[in-house]
N, C-alpha and C. Protein backbone atom coordinates (compact mmCIF):
# COMPACT_ATOMS: atom_id res chain seq x y z
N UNK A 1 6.87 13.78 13.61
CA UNK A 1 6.68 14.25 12.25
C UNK A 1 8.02 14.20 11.53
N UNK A 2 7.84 13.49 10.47
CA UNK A 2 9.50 13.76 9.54
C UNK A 2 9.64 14.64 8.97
N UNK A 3 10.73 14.62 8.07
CA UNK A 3 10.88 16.34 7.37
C UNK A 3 10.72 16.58 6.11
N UNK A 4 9.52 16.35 5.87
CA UNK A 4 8.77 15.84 4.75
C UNK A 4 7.96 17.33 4.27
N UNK A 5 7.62 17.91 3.29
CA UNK A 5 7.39 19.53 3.09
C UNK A 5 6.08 19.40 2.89
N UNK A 6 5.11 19.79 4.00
CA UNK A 6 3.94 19.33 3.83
C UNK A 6 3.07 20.81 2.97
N UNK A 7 3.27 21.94 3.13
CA UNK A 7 2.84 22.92 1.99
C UNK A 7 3.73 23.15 1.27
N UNK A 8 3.26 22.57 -0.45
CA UNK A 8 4.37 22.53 -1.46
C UNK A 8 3.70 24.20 -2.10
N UNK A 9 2.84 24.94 -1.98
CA UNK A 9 3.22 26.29 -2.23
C UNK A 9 1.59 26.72 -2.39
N UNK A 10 1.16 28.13 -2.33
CA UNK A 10 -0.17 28.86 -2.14
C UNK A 10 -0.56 28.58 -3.51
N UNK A 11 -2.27 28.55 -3.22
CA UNK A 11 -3.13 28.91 -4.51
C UNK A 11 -3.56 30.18 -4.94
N UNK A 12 -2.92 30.63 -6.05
CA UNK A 12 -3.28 32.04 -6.73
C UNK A 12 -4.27 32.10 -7.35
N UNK A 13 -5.46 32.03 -6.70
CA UNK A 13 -6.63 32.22 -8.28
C UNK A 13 -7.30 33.00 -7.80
N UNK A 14 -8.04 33.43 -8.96
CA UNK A 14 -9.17 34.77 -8.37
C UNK A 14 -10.12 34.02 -7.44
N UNK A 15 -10.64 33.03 -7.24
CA UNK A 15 -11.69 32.18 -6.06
C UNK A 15 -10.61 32.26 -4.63
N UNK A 16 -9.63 31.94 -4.73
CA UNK A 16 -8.50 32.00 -3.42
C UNK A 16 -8.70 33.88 -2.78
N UNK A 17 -8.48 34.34 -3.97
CA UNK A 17 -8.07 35.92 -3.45
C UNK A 17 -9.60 36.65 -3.33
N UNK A 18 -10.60 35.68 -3.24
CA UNK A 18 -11.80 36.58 -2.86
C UNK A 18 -12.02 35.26 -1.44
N UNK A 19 -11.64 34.57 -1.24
CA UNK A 19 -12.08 34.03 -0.16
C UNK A 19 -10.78 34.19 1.05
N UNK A 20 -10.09 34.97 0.57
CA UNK A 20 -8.68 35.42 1.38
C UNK A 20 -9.31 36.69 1.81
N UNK A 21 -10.00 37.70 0.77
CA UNK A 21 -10.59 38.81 1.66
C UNK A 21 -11.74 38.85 2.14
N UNK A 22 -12.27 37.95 1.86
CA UNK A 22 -14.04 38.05 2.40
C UNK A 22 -13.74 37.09 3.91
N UNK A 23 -13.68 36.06 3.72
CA UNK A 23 -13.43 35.33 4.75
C UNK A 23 -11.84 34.85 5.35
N UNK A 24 -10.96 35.50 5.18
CA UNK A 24 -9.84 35.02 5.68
C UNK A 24 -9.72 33.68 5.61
N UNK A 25 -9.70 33.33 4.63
CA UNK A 25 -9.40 31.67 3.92
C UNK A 25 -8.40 31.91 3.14
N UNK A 26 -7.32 30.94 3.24
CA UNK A 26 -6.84 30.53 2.36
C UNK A 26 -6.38 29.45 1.74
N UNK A 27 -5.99 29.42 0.52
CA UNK A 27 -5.51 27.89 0.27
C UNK A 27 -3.89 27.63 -0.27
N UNK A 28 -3.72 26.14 -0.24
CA UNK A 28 -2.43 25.77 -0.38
C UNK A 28 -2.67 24.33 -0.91
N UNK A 29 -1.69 24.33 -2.00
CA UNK A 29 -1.57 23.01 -2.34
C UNK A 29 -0.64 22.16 -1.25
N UNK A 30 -1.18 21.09 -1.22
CA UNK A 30 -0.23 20.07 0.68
C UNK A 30 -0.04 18.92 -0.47
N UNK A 31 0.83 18.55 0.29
CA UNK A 31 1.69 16.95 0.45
C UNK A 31 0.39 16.10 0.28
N UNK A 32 0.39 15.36 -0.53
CA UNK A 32 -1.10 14.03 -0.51
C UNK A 32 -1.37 13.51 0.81
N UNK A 33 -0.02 12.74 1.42
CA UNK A 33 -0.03 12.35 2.75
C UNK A 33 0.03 13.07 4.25
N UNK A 34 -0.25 14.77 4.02
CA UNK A 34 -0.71 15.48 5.15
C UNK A 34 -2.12 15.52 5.72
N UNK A 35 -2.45 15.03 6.91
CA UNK A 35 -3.42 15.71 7.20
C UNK A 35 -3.46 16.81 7.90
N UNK A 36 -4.68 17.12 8.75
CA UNK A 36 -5.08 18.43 9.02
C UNK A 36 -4.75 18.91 9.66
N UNK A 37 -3.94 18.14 10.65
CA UNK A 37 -3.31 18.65 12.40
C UNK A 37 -1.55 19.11 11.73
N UNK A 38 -1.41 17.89 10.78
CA UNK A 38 0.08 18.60 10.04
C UNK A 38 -0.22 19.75 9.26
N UNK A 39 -0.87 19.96 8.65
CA UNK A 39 -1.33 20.87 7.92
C UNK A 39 -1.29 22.27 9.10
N UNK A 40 -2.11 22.44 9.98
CA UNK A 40 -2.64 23.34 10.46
C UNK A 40 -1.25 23.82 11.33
N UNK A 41 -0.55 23.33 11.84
CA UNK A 41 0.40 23.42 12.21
C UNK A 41 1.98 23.88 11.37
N UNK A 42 2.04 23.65 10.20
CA UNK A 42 2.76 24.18 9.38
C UNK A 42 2.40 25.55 9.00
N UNK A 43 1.22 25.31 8.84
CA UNK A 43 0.82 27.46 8.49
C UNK A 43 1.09 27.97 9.65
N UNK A 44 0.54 27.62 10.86
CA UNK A 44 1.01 28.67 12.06
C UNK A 44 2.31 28.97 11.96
N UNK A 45 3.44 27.96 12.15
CA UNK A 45 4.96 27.71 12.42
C UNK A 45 5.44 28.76 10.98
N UNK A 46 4.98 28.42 9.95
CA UNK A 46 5.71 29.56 8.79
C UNK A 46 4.98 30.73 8.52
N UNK A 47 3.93 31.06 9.02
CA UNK A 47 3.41 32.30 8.71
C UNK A 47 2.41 33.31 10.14
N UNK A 48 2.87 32.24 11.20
CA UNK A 48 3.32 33.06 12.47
C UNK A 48 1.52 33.48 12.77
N UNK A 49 0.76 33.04 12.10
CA UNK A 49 -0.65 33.09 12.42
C UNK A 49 -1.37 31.81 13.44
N UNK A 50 -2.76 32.64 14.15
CA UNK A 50 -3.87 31.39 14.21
C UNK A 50 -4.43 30.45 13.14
N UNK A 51 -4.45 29.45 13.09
CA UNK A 51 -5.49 28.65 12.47
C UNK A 51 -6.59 28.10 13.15
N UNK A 52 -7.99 28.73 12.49
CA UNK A 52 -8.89 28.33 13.21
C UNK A 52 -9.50 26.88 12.98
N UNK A 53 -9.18 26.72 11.81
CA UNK A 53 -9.97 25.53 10.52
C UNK A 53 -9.11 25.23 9.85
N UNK A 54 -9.16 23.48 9.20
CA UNK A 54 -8.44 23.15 8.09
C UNK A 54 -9.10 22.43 6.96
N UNK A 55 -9.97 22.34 5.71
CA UNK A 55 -10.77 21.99 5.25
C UNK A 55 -9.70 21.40 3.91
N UNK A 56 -10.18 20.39 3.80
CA UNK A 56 -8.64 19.33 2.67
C UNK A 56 -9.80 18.66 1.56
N UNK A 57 -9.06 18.48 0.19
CA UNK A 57 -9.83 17.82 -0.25
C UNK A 57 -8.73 17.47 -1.56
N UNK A 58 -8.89 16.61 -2.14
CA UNK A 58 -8.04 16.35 -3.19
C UNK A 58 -8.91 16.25 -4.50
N UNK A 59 -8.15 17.06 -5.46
CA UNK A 59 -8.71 16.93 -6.88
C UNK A 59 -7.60 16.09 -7.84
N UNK A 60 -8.77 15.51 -8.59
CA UNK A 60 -8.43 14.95 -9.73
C UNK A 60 -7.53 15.17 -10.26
N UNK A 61 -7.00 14.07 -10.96
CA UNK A 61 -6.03 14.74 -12.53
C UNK A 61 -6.75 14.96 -13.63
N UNK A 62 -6.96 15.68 -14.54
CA UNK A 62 -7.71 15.75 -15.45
C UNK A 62 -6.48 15.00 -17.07
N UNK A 63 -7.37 14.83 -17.84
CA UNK A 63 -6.78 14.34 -19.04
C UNK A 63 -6.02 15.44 -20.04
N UNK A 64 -5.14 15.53 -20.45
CA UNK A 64 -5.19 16.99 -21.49
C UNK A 64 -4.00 16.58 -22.86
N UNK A 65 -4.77 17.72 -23.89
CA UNK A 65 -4.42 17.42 -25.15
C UNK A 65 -3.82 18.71 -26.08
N UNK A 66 -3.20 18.23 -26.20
CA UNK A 66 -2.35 19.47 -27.74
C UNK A 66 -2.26 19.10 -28.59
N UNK A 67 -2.65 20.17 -29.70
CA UNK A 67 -1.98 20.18 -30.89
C UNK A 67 -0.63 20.93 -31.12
N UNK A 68 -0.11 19.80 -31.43
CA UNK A 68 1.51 20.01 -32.43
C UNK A 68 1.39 19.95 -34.03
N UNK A 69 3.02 20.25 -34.53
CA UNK A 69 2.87 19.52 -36.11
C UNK A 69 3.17 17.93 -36.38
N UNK A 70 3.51 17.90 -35.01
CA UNK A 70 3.17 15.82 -35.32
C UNK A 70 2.10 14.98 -35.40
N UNK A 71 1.05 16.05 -34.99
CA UNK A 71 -0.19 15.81 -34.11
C UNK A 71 -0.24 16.19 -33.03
N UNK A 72 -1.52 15.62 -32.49
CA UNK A 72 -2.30 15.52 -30.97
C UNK A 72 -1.47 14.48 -29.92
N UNK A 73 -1.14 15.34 -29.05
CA UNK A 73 0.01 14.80 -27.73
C UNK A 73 -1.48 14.44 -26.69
N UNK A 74 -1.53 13.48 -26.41
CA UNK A 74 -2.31 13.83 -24.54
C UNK A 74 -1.29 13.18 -23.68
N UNK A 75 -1.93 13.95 -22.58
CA UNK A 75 -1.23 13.57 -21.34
C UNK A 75 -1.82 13.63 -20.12
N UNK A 76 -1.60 13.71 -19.21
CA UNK A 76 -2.38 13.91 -17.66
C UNK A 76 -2.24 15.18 -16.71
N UNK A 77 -2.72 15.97 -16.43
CA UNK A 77 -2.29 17.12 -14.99
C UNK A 77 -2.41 15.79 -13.81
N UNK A 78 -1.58 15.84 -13.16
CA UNK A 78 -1.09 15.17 -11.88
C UNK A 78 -2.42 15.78 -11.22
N UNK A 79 -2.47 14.82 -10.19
CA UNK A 79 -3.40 14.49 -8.66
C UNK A 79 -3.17 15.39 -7.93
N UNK A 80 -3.60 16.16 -7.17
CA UNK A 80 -3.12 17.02 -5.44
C UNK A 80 -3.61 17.19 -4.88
N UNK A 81 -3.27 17.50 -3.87
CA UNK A 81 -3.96 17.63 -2.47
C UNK A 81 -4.43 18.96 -2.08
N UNK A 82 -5.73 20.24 -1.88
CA UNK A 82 -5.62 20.88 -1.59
C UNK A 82 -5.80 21.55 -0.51
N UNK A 83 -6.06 22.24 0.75
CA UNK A 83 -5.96 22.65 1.64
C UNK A 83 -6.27 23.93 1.67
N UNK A 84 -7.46 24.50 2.17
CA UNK A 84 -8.10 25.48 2.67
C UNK A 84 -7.89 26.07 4.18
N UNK A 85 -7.40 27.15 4.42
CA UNK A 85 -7.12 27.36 6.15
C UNK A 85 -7.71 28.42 6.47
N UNK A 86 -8.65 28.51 7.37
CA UNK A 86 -9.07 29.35 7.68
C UNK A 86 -8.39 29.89 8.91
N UNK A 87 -8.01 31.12 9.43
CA UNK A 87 -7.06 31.82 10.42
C UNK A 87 -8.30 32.76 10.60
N UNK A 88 -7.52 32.69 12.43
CA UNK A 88 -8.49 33.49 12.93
C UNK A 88 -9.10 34.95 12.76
N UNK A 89 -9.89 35.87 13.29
CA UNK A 89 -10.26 37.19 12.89
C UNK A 89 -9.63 37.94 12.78
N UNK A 90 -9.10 38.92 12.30
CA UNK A 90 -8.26 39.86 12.47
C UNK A 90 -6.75 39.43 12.03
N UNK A 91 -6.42 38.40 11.17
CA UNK A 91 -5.40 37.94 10.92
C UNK A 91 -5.54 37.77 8.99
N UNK A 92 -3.61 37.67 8.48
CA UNK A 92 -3.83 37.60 7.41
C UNK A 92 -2.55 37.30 7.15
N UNK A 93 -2.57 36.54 5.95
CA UNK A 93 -1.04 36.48 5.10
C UNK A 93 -0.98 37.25 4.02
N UNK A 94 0.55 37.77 3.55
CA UNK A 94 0.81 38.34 2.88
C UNK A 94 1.78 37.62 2.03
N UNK A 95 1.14 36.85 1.00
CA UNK A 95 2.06 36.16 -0.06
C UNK A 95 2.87 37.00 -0.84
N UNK A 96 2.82 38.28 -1.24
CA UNK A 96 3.14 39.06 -2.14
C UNK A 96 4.10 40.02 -1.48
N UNK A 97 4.31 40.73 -0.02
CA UNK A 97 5.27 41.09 0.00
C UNK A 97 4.89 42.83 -0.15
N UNK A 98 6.10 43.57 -0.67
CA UNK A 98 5.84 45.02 -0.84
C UNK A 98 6.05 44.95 -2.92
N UNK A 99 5.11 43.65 -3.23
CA UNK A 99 5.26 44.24 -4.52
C UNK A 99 4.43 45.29 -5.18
């Protein structure tokens, strides 16, 4: 494996933080070119947990548009890779810390 940063950082959304407490899932945006065995292996190694599951899927870029006073700008949201991990029972991450 090279040293290539295969989780570029967690997903914060309210769908993440109800499938983080209901089912001990979580997600992470990954490297395009990770798969699941790199994947699954990077969450253990940095957050010292089981992984039971690694469920990947990549979304789209979508198109997007503003108004300015020059006009209407479009542009693109970039491509990514996302990554769902499920860790075993009784286990959990703590992205947040003692805030």
């Amino acid at each position: 494996m090279s040293n290539k940063i295969i989780l570029v950082k967690p997903l914060i959304t309210e769908k993440a933080d109800t499938l983080a407490e209901s089912k001990s899932q979580y997600t992470f945006v990954v490297d395009k070119g990770a798969n699941k065995i790199e994947i699954r292996k990077a969450v253990e190694q940095l957050y010292t947990v089981n992984v039971e599951g690694v469920n990947t899927m990549i979304i789209a870029g979508k198109r997007k548009s503003r108004n300015t006073k020059r006009g209407v700008l479009h542009g693109r949201k970039a491509t990514y890779k996302k990554a769902i991990v499920t860790l075993a029972a009784g286990e959990s991450i703590d992205f947040f810390g003692d805030i």
